[in-house]
PDB file of N, CA and C in Angstrom:
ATOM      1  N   UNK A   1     -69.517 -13.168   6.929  1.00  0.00           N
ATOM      2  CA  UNK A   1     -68.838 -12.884   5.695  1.00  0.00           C
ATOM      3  C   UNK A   1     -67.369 -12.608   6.030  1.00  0.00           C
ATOM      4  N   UNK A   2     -66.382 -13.353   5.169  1.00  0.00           N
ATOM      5  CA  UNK A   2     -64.884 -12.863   5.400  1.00  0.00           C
ATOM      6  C   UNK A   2     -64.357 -11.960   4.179  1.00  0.00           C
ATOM      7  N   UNK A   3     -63.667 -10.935   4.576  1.00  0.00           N
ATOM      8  CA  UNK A   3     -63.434 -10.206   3.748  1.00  0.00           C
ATOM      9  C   UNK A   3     -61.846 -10.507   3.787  1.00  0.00           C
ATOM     10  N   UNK A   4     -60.825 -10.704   2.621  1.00  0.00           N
ATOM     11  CA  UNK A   4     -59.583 -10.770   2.272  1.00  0.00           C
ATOM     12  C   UNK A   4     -58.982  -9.634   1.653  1.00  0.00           C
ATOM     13  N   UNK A   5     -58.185  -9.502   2.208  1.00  0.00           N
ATOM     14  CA  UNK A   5     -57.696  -8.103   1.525  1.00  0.00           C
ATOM     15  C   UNK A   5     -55.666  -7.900   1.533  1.00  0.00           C
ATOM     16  N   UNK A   6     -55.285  -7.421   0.286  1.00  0.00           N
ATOM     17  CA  UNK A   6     -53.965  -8.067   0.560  1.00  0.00           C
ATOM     18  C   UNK A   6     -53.251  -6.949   2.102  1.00  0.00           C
ATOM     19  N   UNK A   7     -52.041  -7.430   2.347  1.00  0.00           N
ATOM     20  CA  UNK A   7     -51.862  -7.124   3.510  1.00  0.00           C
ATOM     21  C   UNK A   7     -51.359  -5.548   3.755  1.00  0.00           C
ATOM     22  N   UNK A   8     -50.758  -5.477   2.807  1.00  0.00           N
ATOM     23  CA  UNK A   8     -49.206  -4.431   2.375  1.00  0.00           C
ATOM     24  C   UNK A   8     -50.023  -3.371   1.836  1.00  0.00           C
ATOM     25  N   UNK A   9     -50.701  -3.389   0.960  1.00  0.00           N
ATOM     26  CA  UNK A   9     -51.274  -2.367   0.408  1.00  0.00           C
ATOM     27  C   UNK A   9     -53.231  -2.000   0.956  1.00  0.00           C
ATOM     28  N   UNK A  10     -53.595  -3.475   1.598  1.00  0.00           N
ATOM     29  CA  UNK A  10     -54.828  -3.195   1.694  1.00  0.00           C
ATOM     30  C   UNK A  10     -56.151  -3.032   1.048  1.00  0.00           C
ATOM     31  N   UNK A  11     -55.897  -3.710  -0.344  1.00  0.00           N
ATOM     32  CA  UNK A  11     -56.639  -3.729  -1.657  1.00  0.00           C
ATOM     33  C   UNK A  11     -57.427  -5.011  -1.324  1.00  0.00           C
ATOM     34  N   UNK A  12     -58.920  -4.372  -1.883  1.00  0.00           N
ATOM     35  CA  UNK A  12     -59.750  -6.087  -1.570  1.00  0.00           C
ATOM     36  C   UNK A  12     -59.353  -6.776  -2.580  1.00  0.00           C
ATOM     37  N   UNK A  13     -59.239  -8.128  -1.993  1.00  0.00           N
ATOM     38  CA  UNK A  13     -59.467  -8.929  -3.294  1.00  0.00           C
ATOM     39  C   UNK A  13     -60.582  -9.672  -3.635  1.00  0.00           C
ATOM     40  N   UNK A  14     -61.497 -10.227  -2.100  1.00  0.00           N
ATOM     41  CA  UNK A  14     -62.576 -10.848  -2.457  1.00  0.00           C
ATOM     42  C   UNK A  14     -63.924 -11.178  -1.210  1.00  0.00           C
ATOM     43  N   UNK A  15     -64.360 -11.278  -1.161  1.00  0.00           N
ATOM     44  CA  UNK A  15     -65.110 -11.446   0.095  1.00  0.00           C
ATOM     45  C   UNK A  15     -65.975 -13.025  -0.077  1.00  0.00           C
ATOM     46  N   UNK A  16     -66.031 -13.690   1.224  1.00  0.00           N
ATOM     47  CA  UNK A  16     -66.669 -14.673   0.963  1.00  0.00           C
ATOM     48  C   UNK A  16     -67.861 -14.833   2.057  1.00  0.00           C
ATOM     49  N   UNK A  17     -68.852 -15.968   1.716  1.00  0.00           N
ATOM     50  CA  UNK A  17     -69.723 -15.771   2.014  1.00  0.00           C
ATOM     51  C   UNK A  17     -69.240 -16.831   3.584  1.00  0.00           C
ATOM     52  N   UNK A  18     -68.531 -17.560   3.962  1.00  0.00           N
ATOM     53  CA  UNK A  18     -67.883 -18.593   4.947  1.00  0.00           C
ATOM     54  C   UNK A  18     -66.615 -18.859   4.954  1.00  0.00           C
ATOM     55  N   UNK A  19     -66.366 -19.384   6.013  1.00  0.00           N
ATOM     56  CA  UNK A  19     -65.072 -19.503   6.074  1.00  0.00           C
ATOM     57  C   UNK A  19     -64.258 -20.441   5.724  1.00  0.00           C
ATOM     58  N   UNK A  20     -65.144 -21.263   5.295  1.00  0.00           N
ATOM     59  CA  UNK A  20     -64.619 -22.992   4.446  1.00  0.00           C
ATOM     60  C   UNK A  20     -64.488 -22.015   2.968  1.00  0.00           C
ATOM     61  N   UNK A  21     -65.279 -21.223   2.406  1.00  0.00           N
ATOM     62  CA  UNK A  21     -64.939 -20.380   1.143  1.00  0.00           C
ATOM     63  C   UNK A  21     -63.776 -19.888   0.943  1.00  0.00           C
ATOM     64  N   UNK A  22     -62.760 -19.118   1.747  1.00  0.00           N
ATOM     65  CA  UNK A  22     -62.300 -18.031   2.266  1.00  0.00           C
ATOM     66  C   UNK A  22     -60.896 -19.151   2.209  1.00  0.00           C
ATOM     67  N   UNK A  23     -61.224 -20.166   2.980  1.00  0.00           N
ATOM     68  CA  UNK A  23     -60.106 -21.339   3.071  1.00  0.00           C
ATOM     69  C   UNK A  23     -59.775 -22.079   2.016  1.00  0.00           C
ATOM     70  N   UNK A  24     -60.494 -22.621   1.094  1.00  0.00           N
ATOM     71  CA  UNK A  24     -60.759 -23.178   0.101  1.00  0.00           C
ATOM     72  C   UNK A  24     -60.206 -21.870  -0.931  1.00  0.00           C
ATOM     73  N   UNK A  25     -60.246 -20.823  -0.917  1.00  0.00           N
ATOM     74  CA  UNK A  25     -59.393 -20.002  -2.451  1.00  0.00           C
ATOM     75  C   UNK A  25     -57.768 -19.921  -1.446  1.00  0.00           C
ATOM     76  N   UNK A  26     -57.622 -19.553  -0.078  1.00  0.00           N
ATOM     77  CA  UNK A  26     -56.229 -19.684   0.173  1.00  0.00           C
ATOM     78  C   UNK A  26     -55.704 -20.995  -0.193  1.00  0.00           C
ATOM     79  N   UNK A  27     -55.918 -21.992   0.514  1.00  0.00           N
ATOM     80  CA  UNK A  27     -55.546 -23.190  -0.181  1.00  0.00           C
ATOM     81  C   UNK A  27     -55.482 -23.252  -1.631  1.00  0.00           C
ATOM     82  N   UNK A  28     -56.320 -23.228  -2.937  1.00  0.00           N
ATOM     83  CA  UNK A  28     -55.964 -23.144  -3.692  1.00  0.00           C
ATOM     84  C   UNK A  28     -54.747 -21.881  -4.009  1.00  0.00           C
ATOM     85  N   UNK A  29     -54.700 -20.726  -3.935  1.00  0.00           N
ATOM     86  CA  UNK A  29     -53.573 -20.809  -4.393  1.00  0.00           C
ATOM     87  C   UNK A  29     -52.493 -20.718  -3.845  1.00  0.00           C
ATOM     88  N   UNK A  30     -52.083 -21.665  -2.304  1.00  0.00           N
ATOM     89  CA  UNK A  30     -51.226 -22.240  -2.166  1.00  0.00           C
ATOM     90  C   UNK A  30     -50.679 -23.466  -3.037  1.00  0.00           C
ATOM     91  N   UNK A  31     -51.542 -24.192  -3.482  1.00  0.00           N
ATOM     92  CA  UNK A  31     -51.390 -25.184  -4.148  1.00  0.00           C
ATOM     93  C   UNK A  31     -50.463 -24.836  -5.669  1.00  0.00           C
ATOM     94  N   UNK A  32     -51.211 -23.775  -5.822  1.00  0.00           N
ATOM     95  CA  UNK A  32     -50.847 -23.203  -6.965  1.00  0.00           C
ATOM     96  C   UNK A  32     -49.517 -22.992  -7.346  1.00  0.00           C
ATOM     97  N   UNK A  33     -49.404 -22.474  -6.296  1.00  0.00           N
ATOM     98  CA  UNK A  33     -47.656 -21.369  -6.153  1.00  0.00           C
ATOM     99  C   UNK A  33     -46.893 -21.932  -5.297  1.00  0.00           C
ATOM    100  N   UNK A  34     -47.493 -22.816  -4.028  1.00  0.00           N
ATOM    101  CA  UNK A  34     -46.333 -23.283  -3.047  1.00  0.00           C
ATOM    102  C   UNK A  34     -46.705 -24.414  -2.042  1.00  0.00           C
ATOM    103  N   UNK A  35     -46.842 -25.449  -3.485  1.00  0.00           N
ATOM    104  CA  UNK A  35     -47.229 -26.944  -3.376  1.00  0.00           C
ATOM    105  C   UNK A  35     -48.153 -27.379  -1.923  1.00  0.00           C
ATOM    106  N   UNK A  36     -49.114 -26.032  -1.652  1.00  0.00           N
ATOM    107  CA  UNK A  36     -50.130 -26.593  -0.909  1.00  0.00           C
ATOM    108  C   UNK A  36     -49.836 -25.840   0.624  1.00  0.00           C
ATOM    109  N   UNK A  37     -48.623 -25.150   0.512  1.00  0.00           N
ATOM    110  CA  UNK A  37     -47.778 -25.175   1.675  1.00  0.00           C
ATOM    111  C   UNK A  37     -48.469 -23.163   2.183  1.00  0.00           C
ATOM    112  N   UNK A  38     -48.797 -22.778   3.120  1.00  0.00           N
ATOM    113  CA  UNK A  38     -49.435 -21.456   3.392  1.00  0.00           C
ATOM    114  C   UNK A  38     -48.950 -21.400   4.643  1.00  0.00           C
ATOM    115  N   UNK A  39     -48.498 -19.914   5.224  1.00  0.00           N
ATOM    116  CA  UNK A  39     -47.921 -19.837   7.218  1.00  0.00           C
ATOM    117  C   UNK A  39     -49.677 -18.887   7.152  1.00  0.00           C
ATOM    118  N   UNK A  40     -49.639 -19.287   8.360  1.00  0.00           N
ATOM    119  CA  UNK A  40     -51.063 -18.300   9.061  1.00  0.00           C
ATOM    120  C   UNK A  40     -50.471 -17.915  10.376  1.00  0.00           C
ATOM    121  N   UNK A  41     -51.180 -16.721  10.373  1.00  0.00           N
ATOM    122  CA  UNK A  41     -50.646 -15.789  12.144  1.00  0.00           C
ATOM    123  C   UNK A  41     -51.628 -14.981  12.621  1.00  0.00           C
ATOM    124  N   UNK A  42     -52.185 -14.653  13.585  1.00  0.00           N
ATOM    125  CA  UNK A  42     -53.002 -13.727  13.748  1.00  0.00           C
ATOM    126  C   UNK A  42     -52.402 -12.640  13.930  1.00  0.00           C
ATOM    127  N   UNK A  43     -53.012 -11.073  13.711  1.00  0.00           N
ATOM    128  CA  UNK A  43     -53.026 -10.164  13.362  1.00  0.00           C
ATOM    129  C   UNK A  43     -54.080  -9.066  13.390  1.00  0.00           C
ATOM    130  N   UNK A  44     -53.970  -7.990  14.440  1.00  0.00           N
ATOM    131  CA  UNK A  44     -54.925  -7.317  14.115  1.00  0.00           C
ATOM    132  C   UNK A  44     -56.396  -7.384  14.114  1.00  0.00           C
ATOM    133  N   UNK A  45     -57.176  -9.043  14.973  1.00  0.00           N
ATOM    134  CA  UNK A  45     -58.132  -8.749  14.845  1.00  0.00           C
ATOM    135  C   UNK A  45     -58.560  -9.745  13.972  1.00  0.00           C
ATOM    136  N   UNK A  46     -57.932 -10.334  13.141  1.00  0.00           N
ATOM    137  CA  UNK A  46     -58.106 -10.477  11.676  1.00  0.00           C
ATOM    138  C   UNK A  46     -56.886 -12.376  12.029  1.00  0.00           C
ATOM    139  N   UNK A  47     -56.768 -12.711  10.668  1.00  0.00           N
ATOM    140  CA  UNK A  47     -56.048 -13.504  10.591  1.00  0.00           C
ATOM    141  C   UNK A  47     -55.186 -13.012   9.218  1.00  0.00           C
ATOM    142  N   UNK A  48     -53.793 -13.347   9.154  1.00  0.00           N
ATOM    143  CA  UNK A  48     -52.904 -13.333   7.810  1.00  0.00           C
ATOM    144  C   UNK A  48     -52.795 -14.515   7.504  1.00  0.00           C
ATOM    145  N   UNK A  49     -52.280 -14.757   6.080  1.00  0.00           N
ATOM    146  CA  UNK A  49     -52.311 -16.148   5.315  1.00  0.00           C
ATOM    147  C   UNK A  49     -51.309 -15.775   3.983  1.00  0.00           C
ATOM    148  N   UNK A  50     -49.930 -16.370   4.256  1.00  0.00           N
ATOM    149  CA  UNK A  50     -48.940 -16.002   3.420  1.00  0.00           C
ATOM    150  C   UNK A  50     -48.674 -17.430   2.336  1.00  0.00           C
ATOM    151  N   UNK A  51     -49.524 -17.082   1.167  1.00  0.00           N
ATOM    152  CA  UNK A  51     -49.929 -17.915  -0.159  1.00  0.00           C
ATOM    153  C   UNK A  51     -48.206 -18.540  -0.665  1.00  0.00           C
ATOM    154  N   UNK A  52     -47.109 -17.783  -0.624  1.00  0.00           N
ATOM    155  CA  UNK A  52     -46.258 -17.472  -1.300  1.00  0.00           C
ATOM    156  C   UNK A  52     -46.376 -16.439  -2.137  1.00  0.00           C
ATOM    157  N   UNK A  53     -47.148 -15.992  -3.571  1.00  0.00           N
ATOM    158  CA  UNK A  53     -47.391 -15.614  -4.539  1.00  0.00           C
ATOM    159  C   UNK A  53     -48.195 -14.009  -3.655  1.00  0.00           C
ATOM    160  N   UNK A  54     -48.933 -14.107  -2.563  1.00  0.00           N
ATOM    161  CA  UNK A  54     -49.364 -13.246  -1.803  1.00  0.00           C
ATOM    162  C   UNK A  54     -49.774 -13.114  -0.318  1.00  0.00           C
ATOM    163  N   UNK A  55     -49.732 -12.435   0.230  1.00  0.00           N
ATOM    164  CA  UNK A  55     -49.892 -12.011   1.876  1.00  0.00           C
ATOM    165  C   UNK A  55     -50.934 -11.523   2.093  1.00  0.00           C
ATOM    166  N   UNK A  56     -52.095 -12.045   2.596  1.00  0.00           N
ATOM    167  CA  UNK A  56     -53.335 -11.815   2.726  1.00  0.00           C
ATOM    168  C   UNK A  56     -54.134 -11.489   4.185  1.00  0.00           C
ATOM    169  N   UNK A  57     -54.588 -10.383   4.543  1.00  0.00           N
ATOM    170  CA  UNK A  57     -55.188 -10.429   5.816  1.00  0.00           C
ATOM    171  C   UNK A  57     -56.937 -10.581   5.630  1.00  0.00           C
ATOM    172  N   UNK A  58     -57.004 -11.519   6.561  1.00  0.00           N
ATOM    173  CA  UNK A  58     -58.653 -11.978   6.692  1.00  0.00           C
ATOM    174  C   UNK A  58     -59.118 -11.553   7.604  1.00  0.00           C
ATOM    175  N   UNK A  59     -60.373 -10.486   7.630  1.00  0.00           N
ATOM    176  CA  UNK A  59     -61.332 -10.468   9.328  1.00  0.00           C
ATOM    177  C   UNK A  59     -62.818 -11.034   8.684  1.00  0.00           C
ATOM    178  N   UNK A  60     -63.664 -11.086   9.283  1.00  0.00           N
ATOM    179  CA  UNK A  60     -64.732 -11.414   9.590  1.00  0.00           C
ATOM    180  C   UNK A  60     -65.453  -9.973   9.559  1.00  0.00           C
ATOM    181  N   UNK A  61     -66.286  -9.864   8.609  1.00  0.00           N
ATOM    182  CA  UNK A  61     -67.349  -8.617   8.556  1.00  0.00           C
ATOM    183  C   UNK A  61     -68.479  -9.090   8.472  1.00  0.00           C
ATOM    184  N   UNK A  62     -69.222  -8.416  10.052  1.00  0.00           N
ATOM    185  CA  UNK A  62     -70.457  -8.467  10.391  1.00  0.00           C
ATOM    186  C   UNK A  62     -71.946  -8.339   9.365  1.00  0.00           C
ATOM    187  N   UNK A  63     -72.549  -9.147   9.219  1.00  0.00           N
ATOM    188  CA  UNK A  63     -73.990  -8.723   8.626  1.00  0.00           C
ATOM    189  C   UNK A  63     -74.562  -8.021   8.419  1.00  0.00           C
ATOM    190  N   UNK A  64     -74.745  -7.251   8.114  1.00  0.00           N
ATOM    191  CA  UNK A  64     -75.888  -6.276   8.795  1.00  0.00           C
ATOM    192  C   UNK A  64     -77.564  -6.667   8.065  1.00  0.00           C
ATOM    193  N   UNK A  65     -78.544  -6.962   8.906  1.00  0.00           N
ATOM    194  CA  UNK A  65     -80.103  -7.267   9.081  1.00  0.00           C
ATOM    195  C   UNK A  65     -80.423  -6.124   8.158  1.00  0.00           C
TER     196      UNK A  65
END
């Protein structure tokens, strides 16, 4: 499961169930706001993903059985 959460403040915004999910809403709203165009960096563990419109940090949260 990837959890997104914005960067600056740390507010969830959404959790997904994969990472083609997770990729697929950044991409969209890159598309949205900045014709498709997104910077990615790692960070923390985690990955960032700067939409234009928002700055997003992604990690990976474990399952739990």
């Amino acid at each position: 499961m990837f959890e997104v959460r914005k960067l600056y403040n740390h507010e969830l915004v959404q959790t997904f169930p994969t990472y083609q999910t997770m990729i697929d809403f950044i991409c969209q709203e890159a598309m949205d706001y900045n014709c498709g165009i997104y910077r990615k960096w790692p960070q923390d563990g985690g990955e960032c993903f700067d939409t234009s419109k928002n700055v997003y940090f992604v990690k990976e949260i474990p399952e739990i059985d």
